[in-house]
N, C-alpha and C. Protein backbone atom coordinates (compact mmCIF):
# COMPACT_ATOMS: atom_id res chain seq x y z
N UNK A 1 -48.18 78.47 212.54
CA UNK A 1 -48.16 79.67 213.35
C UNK A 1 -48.47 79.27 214.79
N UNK A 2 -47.95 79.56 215.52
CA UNK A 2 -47.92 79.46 216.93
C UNK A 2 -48.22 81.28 217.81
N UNK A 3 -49.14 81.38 218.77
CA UNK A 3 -49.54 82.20 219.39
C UNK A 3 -49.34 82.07 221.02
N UNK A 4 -49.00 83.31 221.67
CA UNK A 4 -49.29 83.48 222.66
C UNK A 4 -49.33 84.70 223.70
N UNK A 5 -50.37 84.45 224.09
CA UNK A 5 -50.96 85.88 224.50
C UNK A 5 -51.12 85.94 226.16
N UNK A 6 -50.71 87.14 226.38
CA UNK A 6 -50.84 87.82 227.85
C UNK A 6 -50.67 89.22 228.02
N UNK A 7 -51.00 89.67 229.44
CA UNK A 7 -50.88 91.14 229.62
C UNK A 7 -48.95 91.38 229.71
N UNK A 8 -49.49 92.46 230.14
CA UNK A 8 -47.95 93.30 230.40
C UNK A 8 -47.54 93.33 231.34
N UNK A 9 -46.10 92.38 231.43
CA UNK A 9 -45.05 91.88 232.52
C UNK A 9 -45.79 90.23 233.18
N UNK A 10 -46.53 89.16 232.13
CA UNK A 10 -47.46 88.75 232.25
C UNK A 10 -46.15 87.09 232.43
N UNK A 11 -45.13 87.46 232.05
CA UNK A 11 -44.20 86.37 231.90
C UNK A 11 -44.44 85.50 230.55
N UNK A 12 -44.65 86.10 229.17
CA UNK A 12 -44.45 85.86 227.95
C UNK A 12 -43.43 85.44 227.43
N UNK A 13 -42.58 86.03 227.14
CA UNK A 13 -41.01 86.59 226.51
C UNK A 13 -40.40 85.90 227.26
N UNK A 14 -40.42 85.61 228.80
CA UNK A 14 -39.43 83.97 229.33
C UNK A 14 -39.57 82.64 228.89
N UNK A 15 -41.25 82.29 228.75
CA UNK A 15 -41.79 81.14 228.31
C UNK A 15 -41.59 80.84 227.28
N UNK A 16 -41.24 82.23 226.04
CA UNK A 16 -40.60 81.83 224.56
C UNK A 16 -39.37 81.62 224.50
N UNK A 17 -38.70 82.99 225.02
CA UNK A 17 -36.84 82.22 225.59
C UNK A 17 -36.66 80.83 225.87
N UNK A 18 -37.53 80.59 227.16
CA UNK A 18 -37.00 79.14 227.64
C UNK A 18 -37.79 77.64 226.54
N UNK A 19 -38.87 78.11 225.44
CA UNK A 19 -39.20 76.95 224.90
C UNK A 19 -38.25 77.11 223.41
N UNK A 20 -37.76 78.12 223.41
CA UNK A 20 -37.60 77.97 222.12
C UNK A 20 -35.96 79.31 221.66
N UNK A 21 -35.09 78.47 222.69
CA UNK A 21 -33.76 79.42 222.61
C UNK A 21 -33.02 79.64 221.49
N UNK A 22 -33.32 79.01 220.60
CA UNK A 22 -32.77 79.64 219.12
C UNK A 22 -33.41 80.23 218.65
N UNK A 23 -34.20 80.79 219.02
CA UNK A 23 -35.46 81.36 217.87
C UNK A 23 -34.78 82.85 217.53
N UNK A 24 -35.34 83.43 216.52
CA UNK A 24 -35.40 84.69 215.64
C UNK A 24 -35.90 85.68 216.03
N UNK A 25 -35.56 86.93 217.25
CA UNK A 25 -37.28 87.52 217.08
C UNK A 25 -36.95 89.23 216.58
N UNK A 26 -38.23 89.55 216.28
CA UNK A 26 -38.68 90.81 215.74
C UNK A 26 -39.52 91.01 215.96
N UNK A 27 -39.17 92.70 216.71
CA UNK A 27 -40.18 93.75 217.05
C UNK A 27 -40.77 94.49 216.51
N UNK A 28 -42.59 93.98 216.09
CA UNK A 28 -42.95 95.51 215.24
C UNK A 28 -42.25 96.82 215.21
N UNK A 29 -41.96 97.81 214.59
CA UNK A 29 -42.09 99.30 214.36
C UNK A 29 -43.30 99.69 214.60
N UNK A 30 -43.86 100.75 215.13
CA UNK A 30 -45.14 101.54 214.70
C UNK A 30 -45.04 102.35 213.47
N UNK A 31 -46.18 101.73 212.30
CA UNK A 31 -45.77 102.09 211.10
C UNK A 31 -45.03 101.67 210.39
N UNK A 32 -44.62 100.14 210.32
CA UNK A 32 -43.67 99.51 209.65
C UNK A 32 -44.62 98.94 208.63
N UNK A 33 -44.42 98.78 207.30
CA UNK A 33 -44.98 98.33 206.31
C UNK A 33 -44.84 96.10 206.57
N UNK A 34 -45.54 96.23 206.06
CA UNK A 34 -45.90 94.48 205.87
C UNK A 34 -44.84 93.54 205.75
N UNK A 35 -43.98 94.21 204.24
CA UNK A 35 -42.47 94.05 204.10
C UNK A 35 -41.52 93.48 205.40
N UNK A 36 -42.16 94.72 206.36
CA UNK A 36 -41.00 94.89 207.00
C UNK A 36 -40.66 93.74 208.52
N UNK A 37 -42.27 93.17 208.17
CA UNK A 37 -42.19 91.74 209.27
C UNK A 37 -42.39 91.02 208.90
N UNK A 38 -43.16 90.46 207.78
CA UNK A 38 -43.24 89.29 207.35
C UNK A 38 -42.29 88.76 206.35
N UNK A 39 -40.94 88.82 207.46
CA UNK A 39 -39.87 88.17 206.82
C UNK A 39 -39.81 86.95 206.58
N UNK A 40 -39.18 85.77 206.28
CA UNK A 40 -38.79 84.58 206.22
C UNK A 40 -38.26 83.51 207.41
N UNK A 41 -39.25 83.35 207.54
CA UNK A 41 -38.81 82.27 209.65
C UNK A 41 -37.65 81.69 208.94
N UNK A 42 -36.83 81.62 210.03
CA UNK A 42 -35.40 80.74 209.66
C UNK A 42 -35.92 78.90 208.89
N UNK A 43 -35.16 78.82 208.13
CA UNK A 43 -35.15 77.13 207.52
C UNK A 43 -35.28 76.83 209.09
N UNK A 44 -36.87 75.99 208.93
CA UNK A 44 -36.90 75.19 210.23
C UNK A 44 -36.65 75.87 211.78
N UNK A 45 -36.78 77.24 211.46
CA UNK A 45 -36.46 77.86 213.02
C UNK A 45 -38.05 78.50 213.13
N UNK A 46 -37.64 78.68 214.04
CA UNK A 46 -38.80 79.92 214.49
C UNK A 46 -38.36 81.45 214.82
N UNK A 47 -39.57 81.48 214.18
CA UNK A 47 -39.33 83.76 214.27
C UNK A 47 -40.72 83.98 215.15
N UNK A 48 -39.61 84.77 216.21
CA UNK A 48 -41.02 85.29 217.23
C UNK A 48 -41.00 86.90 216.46
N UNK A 49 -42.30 87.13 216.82
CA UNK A 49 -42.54 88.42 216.16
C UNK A 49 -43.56 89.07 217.61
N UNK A 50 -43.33 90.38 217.99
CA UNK A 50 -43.87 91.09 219.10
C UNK A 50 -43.74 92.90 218.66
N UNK A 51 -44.13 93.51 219.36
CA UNK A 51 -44.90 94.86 219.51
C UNK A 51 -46.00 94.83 218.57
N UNK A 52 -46.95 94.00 219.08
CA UNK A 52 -48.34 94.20 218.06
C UNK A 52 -49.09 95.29 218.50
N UNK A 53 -49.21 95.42 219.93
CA UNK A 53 -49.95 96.54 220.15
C UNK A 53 -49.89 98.37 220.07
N UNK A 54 -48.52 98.05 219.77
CA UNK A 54 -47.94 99.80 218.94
C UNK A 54 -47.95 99.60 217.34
N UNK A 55 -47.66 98.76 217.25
CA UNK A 55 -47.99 98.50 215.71
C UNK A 55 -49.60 98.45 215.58
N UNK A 56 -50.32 98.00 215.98
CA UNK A 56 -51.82 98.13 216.10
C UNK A 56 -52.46 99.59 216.09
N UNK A 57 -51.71 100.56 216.96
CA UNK A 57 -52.06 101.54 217.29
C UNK A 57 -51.57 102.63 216.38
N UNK A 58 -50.30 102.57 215.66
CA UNK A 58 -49.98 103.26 214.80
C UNK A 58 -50.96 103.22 213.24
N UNK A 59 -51.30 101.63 213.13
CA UNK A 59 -52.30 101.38 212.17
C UNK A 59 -53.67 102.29 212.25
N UNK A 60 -53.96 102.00 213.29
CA UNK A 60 -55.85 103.08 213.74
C UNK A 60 -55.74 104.03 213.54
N UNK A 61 -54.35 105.14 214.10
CA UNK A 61 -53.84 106.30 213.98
C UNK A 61 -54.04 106.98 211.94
N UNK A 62 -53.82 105.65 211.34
CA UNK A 62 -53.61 105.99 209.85
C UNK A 62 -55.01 105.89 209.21
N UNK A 63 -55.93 105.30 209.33
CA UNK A 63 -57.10 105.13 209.29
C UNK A 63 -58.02 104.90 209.82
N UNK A 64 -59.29 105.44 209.45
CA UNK A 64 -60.79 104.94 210.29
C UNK A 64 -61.98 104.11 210.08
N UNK A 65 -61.10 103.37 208.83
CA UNK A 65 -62.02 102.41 208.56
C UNK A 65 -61.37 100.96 209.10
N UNK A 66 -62.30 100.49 210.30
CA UNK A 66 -61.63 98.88 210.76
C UNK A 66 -61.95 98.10 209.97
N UNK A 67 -62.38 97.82 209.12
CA UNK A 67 -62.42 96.70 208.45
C UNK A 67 -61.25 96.93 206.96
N UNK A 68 -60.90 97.84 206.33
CA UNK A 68 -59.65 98.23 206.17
C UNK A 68 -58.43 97.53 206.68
N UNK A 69 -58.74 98.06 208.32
CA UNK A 69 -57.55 97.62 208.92
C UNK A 69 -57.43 96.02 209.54
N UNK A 70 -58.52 95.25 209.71
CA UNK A 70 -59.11 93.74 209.27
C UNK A 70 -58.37 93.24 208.42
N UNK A 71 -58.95 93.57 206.82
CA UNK A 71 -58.37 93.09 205.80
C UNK A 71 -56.71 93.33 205.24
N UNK A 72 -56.39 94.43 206.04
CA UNK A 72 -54.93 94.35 205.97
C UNK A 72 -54.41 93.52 206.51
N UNK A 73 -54.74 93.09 207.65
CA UNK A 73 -53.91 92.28 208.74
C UNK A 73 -54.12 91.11 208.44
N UNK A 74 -55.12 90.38 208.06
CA UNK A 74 -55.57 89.23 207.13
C UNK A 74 -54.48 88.95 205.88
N UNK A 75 -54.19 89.88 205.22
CA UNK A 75 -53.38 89.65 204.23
C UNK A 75 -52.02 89.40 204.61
N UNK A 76 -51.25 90.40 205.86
CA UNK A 76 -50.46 90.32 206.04
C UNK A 76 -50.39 88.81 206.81
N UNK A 77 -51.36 88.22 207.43
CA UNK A 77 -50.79 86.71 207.97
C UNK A 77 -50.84 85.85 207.29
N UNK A 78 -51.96 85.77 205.91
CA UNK A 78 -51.24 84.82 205.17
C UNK A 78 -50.32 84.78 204.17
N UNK A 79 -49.63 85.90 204.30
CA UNK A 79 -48.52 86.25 203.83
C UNK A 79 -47.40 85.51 204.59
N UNK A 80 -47.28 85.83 205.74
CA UNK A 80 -46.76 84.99 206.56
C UNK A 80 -47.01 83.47 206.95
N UNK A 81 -48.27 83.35 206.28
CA UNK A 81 -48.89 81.27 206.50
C UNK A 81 -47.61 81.09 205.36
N UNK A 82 -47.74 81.66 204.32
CA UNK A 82 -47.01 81.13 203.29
C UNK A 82 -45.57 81.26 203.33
N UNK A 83 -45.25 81.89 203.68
CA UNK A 83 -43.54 82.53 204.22
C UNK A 83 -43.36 80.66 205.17
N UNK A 84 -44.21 80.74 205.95
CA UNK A 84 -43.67 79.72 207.15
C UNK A 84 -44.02 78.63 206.06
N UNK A 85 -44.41 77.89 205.44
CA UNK A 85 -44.81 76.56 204.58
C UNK A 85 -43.50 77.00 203.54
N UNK A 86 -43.14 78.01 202.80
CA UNK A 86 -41.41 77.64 201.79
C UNK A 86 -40.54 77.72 203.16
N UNK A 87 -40.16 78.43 203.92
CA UNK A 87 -39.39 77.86 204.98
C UNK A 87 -39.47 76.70 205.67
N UNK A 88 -40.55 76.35 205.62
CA UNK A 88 -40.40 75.11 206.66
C UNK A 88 -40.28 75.64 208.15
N UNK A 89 -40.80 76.63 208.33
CA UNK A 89 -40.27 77.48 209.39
C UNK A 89 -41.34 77.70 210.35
N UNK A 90 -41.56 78.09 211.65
CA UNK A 90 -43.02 78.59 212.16
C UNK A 90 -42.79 79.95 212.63
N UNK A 91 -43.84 80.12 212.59
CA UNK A 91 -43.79 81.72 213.45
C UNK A 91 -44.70 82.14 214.68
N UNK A 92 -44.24 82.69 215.78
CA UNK A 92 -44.41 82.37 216.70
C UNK A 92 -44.95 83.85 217.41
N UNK A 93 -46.03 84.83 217.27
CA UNK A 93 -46.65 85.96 217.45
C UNK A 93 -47.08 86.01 219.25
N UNK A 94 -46.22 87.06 219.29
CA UNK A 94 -46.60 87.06 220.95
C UNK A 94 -47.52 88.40 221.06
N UNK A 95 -48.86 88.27 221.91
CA UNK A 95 -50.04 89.11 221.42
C UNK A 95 -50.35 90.06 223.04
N UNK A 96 -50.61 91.21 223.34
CA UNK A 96 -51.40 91.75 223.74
C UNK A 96 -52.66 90.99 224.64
N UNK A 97 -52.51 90.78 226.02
CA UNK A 97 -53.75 91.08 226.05
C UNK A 97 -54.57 92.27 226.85
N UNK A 98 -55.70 92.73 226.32
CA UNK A 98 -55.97 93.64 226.57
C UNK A 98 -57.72 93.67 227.11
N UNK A 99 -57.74 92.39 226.97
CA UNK A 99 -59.58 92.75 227.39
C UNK A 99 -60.03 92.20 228.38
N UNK A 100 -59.22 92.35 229.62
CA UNK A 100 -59.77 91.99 231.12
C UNK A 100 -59.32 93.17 231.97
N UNK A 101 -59.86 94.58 231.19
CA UNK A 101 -59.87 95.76 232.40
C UNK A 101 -60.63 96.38 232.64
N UNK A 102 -60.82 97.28 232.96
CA UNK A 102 -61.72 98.56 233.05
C UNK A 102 -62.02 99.32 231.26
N UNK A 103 -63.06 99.38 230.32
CA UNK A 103 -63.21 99.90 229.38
C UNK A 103 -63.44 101.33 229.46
N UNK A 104 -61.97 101.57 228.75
CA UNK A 104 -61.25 103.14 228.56
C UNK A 104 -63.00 103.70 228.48
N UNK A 105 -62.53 105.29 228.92
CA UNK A 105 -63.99 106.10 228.05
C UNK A 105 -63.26 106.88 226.66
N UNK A 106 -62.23 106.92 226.39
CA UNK A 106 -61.65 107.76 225.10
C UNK A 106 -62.15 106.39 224.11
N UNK A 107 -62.72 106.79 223.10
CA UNK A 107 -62.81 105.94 222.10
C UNK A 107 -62.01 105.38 221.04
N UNK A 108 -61.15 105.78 221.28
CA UNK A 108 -59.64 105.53 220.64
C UNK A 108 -59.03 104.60 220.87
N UNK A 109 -59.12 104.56 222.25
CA UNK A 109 -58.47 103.76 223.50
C UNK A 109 -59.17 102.46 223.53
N UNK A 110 -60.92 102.51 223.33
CA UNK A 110 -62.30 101.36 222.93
C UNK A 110 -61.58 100.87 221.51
N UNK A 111 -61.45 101.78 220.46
CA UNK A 111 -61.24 100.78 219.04
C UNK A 111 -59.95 100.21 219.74
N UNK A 112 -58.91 100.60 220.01
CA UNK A 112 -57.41 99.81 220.00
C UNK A 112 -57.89 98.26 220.43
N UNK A 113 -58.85 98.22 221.70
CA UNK A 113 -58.85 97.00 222.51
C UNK A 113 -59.87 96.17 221.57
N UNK A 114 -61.17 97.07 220.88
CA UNK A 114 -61.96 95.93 220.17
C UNK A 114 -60.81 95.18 219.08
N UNK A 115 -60.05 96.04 218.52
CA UNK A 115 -59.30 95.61 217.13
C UNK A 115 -58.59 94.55 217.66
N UNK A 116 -57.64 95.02 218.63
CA UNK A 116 -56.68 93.67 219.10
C UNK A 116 -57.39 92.55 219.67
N UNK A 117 -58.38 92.78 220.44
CA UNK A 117 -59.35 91.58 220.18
C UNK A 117 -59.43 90.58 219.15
N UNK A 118 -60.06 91.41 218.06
CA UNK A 118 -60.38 90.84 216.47
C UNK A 118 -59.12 89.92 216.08
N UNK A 119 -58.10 90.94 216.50
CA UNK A 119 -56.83 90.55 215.59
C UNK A 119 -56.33 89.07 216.64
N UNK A 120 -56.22 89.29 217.65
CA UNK A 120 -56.17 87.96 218.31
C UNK A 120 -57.19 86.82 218.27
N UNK A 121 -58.11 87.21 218.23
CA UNK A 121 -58.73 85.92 217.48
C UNK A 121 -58.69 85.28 216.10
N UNK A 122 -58.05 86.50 215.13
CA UNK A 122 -57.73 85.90 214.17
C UNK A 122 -56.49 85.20 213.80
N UNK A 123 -55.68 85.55 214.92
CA UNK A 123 -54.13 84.95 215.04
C UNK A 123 -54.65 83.78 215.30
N UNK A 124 -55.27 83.23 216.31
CA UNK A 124 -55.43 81.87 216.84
C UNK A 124 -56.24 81.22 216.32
N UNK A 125 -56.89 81.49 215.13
CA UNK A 125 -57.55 80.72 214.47
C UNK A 125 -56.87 79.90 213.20
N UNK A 126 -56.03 80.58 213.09
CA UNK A 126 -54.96 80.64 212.44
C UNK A 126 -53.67 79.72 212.98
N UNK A 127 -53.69 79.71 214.08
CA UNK A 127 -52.36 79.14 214.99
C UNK A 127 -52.65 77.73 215.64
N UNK A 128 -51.55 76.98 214.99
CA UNK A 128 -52.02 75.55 215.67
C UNK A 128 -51.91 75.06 217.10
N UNK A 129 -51.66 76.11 217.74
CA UNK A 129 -51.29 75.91 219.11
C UNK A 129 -51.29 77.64 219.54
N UNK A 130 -52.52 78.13 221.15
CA UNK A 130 -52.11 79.18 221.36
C UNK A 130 -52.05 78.56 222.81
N UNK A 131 -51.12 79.42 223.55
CA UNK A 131 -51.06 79.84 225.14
C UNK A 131 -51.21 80.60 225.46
N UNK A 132 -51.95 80.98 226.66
CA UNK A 132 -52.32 82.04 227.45
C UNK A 132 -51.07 82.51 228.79
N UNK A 133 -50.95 83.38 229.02
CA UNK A 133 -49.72 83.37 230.13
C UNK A 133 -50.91 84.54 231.12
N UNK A 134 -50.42 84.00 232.44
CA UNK A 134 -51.06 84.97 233.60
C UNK A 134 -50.00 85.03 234.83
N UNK A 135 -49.25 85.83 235.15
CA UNK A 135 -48.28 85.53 236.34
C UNK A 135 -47.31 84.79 236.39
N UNK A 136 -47.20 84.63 235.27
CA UNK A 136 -46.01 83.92 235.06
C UNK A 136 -46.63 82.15 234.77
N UNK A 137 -47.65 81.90 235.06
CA UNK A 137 -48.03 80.65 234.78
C UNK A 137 -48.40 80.64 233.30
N UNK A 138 -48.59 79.56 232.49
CA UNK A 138 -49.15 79.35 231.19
C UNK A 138 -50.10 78.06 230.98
N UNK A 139 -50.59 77.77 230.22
CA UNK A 139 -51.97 77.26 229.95
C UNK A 139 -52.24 77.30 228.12
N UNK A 140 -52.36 75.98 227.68
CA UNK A 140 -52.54 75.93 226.64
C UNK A 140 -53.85 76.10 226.19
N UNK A 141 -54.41 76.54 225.15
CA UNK A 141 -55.72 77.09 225.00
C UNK A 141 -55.94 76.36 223.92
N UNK A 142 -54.57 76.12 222.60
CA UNK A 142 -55.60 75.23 221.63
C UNK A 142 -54.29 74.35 221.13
């Protein structure tokens, strides 16, 4: 699994284009079942996978227990560890970032950013390689 994370219009989505022009990608749904992304990375390709943060948000929307929504997302990536090891394939999660602003006062708005937090650290713990993107520059982190 490969990660990489930045804000919005942060120059992500060029840095994956230009490293990796064959790749596969897919955009969460908000409300798309597990099924419905943790498809099969191409034999030996890579599948970028993106809209985590509407997909994130449609998740909170369905329940109020985060650790619920923890252990879902846990399941769903090594669902996907294993998808990428019979393919031979990697997968390549482009993430949200969200925790260098001003902290919303709607609390809704507080869980979205703690969760995607969580959930990005659990991507990259997970990911043998993450990058950070800021302005278009990038920076390897692990």
């Amino acid at each position: 699994m490969l990660c990489i994370i930045g804000g919005a219009c942060s120059g992500r989505r060029a840095l994956v284009a230009e490293r990796y022009p064959r790749a596969v990608w897919h955009r969460l749904e908000p409300g798309e079942p597990p099924a419905g992304w943790a498809g099969r990375p191409p034999s030996g390709g890579v599948l970028v996978i993106t809209g985590w943060a509407e997909w994130l948000k449609a998740l909170l929307a369905a329940t109020a227990d985060d650790e619920a929504v923890r252990s879902a997302w846990r399941a769903q990536l090594s669902a996907l560890d294993e998808r990428e090891r019979e393919a031979q394939g990697e997968a390549l999660l482009i993430l949200d970032e969200m925790g260098c602003g001003i902290v919303p006062m709607a609390a809704e708005a507080r869980r979205l950013r703690d969760l995607n937090g969580w959930l990005a650290q659990e991507v990259a713990s997970r990911s043998r390689a993450v990058w950070q993107v800021r302005h278009g520059l990038f920076k390897q982190l692990k």
